[in-house]
Protein backbone atom coordinates (compact mmCIF):
# COMPACT_ATOMS: atom_id res chain seq x y z
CA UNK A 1 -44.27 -67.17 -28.53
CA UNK A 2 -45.39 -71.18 -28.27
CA UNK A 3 -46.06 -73.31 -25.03
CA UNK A 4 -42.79 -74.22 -24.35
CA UNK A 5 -41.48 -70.72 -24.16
CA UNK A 6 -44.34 -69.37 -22.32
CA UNK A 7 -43.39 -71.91 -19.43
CA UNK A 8 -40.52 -70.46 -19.18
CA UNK A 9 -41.38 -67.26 -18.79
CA UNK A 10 -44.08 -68.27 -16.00
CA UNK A 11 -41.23 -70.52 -14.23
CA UNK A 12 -38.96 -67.75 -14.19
CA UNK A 13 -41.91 -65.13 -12.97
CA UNK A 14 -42.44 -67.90 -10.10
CA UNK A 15 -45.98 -66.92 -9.39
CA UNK A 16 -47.88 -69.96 -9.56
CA UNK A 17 -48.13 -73.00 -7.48
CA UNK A 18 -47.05 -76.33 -8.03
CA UNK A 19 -44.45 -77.99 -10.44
CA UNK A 20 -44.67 -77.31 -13.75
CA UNK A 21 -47.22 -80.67 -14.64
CA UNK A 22 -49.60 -79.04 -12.30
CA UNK A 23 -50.00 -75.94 -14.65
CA UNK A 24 -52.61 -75.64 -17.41
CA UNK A 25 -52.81 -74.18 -20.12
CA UNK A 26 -56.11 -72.52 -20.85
CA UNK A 27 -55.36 -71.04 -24.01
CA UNK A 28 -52.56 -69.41 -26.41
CA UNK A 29 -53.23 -66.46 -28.48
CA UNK A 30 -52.36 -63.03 -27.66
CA UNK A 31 -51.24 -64.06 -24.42
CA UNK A 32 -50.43 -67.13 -22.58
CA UNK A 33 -52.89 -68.86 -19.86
CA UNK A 34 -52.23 -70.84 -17.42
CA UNK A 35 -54.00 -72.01 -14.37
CA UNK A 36 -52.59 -73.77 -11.31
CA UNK A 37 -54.70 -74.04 -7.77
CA UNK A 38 -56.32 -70.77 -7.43
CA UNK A 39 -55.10 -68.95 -9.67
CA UNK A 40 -54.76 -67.88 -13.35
CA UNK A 41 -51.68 -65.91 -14.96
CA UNK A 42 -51.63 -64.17 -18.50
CA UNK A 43 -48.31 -64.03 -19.81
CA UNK A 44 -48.19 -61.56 -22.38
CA UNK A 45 -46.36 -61.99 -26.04
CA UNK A 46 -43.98 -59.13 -25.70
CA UNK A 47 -42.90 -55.86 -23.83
CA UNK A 48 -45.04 -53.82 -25.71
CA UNK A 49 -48.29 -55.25 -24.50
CA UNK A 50 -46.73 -53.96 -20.66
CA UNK A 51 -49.13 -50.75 -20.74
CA UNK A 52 -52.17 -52.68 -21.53
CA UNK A 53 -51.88 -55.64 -18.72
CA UNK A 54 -50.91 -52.74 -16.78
CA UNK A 55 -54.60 -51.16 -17.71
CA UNK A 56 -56.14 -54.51 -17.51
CA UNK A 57 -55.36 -54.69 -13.86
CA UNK A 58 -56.68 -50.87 -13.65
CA UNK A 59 -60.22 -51.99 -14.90
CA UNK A 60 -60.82 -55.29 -12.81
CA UNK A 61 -60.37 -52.74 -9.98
CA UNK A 62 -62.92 -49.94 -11.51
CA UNK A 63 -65.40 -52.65 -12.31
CA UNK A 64 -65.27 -54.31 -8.83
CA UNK A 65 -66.12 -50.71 -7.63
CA UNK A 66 -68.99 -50.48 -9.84
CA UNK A 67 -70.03 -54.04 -8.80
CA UNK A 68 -69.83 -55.59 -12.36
CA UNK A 69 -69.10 -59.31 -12.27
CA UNK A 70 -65.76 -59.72 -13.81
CA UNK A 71 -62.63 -61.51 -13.19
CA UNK A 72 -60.27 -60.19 -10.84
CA UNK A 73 -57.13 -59.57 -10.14
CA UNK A 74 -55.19 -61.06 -7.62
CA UNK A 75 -52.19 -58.87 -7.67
CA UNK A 76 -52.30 -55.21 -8.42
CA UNK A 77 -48.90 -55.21 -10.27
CA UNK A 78 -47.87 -56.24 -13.62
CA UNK A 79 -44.69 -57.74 -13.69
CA UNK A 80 -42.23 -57.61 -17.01
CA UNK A 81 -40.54 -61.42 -17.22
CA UNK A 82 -37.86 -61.74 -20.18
CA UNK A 83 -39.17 -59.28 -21.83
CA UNK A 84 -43.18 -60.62 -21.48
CA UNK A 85 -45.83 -58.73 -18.99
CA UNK A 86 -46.99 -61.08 -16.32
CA UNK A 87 -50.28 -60.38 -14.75
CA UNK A 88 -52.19 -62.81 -12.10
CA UNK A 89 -55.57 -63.24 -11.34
CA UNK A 90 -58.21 -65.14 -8.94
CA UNK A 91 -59.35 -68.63 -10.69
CA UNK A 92 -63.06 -68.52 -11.45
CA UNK A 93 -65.12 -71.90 -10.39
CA UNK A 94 -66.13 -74.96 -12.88
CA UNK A 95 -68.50 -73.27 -15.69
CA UNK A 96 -71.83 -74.47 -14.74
CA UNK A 97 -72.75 -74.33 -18.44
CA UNK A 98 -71.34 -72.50 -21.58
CA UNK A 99 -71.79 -68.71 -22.19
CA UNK A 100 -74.37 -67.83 -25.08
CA UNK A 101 -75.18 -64.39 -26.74
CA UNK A 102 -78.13 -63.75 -24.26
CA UNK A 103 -75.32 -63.73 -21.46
CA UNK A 104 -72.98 -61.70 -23.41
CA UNK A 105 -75.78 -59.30 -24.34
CA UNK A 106 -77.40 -58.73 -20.49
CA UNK A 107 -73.35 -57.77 -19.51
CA UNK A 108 -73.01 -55.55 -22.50
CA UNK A 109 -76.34 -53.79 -21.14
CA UNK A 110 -74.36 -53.05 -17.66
CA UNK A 111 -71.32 -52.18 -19.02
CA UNK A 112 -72.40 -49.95 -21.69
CA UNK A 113 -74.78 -48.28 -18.82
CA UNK A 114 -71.02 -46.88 -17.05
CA UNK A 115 -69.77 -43.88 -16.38
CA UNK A 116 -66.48 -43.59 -17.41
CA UNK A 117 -63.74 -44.20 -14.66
CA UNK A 118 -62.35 -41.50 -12.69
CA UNK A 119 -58.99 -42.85 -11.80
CA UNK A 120 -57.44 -43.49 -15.08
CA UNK A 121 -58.46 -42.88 -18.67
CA UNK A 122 -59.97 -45.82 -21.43
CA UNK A 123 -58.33 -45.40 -24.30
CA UNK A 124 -60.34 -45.08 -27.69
CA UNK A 125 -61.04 -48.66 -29.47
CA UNK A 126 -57.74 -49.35 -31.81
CA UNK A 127 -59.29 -51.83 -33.24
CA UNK A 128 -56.69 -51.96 -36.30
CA UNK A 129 -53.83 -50.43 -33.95
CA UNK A 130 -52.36 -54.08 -33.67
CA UNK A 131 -52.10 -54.48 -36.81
CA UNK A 132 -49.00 -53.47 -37.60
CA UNK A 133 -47.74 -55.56 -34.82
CA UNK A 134 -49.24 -59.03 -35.67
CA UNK A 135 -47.94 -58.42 -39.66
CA UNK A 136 -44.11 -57.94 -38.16
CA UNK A 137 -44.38 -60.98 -36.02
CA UNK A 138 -45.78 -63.09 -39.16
CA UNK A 139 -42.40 -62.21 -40.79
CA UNK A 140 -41.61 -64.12 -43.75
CA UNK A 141 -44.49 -66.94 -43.26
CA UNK A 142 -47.02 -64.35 -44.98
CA UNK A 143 -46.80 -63.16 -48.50
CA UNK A 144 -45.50 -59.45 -48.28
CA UNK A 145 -48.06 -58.45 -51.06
CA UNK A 146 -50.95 -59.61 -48.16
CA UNK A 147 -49.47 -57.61 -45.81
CA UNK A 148 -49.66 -54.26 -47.63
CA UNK A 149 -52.87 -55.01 -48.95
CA UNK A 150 -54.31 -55.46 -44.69
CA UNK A 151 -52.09 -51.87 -44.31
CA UNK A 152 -54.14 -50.35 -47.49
CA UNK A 153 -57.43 -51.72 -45.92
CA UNK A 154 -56.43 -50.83 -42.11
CA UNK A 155 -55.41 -47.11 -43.51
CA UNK A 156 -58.97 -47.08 -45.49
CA UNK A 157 -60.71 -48.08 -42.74
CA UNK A 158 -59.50 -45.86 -39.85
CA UNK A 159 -60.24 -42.96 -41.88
CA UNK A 160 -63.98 -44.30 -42.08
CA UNK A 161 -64.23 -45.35 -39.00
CA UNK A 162 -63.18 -42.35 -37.52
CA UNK A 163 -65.92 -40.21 -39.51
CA UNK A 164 -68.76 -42.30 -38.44
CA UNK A 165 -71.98 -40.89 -36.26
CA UNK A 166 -73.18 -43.38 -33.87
CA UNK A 167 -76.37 -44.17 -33.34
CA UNK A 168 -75.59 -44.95 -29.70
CA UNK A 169 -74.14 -42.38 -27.03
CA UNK A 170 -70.26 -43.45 -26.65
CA UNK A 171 -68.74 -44.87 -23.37
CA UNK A 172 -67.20 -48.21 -22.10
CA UNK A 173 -67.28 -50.83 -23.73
CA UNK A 174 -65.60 -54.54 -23.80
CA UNK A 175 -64.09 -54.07 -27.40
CA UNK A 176 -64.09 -57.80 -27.60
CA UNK A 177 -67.37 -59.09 -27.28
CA UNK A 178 -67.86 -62.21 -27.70
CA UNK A 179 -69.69 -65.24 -25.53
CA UNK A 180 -65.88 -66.82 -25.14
CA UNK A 181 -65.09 -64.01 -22.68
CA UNK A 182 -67.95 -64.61 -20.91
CA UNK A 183 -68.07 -67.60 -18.18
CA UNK A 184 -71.00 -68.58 -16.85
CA UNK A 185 -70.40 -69.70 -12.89
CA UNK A 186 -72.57 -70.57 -10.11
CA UNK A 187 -73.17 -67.04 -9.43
CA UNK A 188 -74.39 -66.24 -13.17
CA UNK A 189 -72.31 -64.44 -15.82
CA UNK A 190 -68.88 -63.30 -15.36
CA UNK A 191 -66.52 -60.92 -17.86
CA UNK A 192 -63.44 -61.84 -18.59
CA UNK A 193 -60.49 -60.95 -20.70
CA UNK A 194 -60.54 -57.14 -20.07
CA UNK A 195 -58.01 -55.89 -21.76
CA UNK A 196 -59.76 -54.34 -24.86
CA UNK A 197 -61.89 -52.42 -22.73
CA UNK A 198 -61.77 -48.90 -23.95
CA UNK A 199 -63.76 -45.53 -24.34
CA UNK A 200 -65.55 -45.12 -27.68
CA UNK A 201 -68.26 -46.37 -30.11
CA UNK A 202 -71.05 -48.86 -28.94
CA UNK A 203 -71.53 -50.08 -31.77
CA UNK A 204 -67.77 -51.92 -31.46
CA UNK A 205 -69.27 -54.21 -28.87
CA UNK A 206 -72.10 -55.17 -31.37
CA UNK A 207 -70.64 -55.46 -34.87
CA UNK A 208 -68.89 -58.44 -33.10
CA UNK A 209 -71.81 -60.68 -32.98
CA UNK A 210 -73.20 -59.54 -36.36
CA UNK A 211 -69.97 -60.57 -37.98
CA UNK A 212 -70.02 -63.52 -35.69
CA UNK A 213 -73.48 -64.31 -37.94
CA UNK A 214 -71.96 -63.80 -41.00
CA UNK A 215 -68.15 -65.06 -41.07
CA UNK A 216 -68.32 -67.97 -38.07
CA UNK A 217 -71.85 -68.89 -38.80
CA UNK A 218 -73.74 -67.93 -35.79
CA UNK A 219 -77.26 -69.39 -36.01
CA UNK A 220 -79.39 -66.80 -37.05
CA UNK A 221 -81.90 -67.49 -34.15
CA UNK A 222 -78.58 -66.77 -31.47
CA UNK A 223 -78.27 -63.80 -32.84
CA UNK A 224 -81.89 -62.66 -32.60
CA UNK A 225 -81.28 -63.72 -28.77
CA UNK A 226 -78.22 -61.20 -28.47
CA UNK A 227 -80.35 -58.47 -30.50
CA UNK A 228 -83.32 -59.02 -28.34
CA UNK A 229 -81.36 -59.35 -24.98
CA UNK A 230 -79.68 -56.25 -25.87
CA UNK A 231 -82.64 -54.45 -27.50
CA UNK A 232 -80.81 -53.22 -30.90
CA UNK A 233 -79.71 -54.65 -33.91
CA UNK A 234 -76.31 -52.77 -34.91
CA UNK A 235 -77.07 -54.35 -38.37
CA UNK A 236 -79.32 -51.25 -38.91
CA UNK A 237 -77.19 -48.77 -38.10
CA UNK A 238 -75.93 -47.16 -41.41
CA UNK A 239 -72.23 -47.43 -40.16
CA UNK A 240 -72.56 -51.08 -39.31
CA UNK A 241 -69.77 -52.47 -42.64
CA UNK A 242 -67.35 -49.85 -42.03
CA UNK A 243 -67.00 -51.11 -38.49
CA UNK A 244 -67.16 -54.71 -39.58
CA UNK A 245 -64.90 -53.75 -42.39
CA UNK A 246 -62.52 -52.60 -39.79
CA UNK A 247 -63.07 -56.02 -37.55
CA UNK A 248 -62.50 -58.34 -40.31
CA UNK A 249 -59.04 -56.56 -41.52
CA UNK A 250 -58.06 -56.54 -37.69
CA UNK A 251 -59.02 -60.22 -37.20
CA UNK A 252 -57.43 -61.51 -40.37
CA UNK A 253 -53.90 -59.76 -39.36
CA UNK A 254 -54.46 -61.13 -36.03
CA UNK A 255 -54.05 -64.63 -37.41
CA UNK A 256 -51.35 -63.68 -39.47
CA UNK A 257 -48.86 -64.04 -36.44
CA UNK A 258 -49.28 -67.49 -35.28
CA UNK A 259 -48.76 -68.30 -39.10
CA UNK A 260 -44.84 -69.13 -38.11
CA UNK A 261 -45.78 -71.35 -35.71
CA UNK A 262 -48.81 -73.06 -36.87
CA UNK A 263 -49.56 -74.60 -40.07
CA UNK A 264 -53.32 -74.44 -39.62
CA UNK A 265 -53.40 -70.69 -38.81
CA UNK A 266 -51.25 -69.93 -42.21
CA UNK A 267 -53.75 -71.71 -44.22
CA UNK A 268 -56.92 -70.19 -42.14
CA UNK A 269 -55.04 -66.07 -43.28
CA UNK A 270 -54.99 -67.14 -46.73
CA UNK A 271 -58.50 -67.60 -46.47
CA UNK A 272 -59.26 -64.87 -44.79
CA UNK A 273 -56.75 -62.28 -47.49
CA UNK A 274 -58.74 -64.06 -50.52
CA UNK A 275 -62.17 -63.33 -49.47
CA UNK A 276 -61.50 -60.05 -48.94
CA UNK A 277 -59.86 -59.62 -51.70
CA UNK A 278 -62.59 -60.73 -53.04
CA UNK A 279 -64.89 -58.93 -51.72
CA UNK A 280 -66.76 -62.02 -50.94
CA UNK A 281 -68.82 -61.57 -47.05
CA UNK A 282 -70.24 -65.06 -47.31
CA UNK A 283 -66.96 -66.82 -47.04
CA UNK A 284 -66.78 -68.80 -43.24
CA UNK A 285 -64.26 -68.09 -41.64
CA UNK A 286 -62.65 -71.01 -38.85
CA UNK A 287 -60.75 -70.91 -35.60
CA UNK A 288 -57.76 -72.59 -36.06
């Protein structure tokens, strides 16, 4: 899915107001964004991600409840456009600065203090469950030999992952953690992007930042500010690489679907498949 057919789907949803130059978009990956007056509206890359805007919309409501800060929702429904899940949601004011790991960390302390909801069940992390997925919709723009090496690693590393023994109890958490879905408004910090929020592991929220460190070069004193803010360094955890393991197969497949599309995203997965091929954890990794 690119820009152009994205607007259609949100044109055809009608949901927003405006014409069509007043909409935004905010961003383009696994879903759509756009913004228009007061609102925002995700629409999502295909009918299978239905069940988890439907979710999404489930846990704004739970974490207004609990009086987290988070974005929310500003219809309770998700609709299914053309095939693409259309959720929409209350626009959050100007950032009054940008997010850093401190922020992230002080929300991952309230979130990963939850109970878990009563209403509806969080799914367990599937961290490499998209996988699949994101290698079908790269097609022929991948190699087929780097797409069943990311199944041999994403079958190697579910069967690791799921044999761990966490150093932390289990409960909520994000399952994306990262200062990007964090925005930092008059009011102080605000989650956003919700839709990886799930029932499992702590540890998922924090191997984030430590690969952040290591693959996107993170300055090492940032990341002392998350570890300090959050008062644990997942980095000394014994299961700490099979969880990053797991992350870095997940993230490189991830890219591997906008390879059609985007010229800059096919050369950023062949970087990504050689170093861990490799074996090589010092290779940066870029956004694309």
């Amino acid at each position: 899915m690119d820009e152009a057919q994205a607007r259609d789907v949100l044109a055809t949803a009608g949901v927003l107001p405006g014409t069509a130059p007043d909409v935004r978009l905010l961003a383009l990956g696994e879903n759509a964004v756009f913004a228009a007056g007061d609102l925002v509206v995700k629409v999502g890359r295909d009918a299978e991600l239905l069940d988890r805007a439907r979710r999404e919309l489930d846990i704004a409501l739970w974490l207004a409840e609990e009086g987290v800060p988070a974005v929310r929702a500003a219809d309770p429904k998700a609709l299914l456009v053309e095939g693409h899940p259309v959720t929409v949601w209350h626009r959050l004011p100007d950032p009054v600065r940008a997010a850093g790991p401190r922020d992230l960390a002080e929300l991952l302390r309230i979130v990963h203090a939850l109970p878990l909801p009563r209403s509806f069940t969080l799914p367990p992390r599937e961290l490499l469950g998209g996988v699949e997925r994101w290698l079908r919709l790269a097609g022929d723009a991948i190699d087929p030999a780097d797409a069943a090496y990311l199944r041999e690693r994403r079958d190697g590393f579910a069967a690791a992952a799921a044999a761990l023994t966490p150093q932390l109890p289990p409960g909520p958490i994000h399952g994306d953690a990262l200062p990007r879905n964090v925005h930092i408004g008059p009011d102080g910090p605000v989650l956003v992007d919700l839709e990886t929020f799930s029932a499992d592991l702590r540890e998922h929220d924090l191997v984030v930042m430590a690969l952040s460190h290591d693959r996107y070069a993170l300055p090492a004193e940032s990341y002392g500010a998350f570890t300090e803010a959050y008062g644990w360094d997942v980095r000394e955890w014994a299961g700490c690489g099979v969880l990053r393991g797991a992350r870095e197969t997940a993230s490189c497949a991830w890219v591997a679907q906008h390879a059609p599309v985007n010229p800059k995203a096919s050369v950023e997965f062949s970087r990504r498949v050689e170093s861990l091929r490799a074996g090589d954890a010092a290779v940066r990794w870029y956004p694309f």
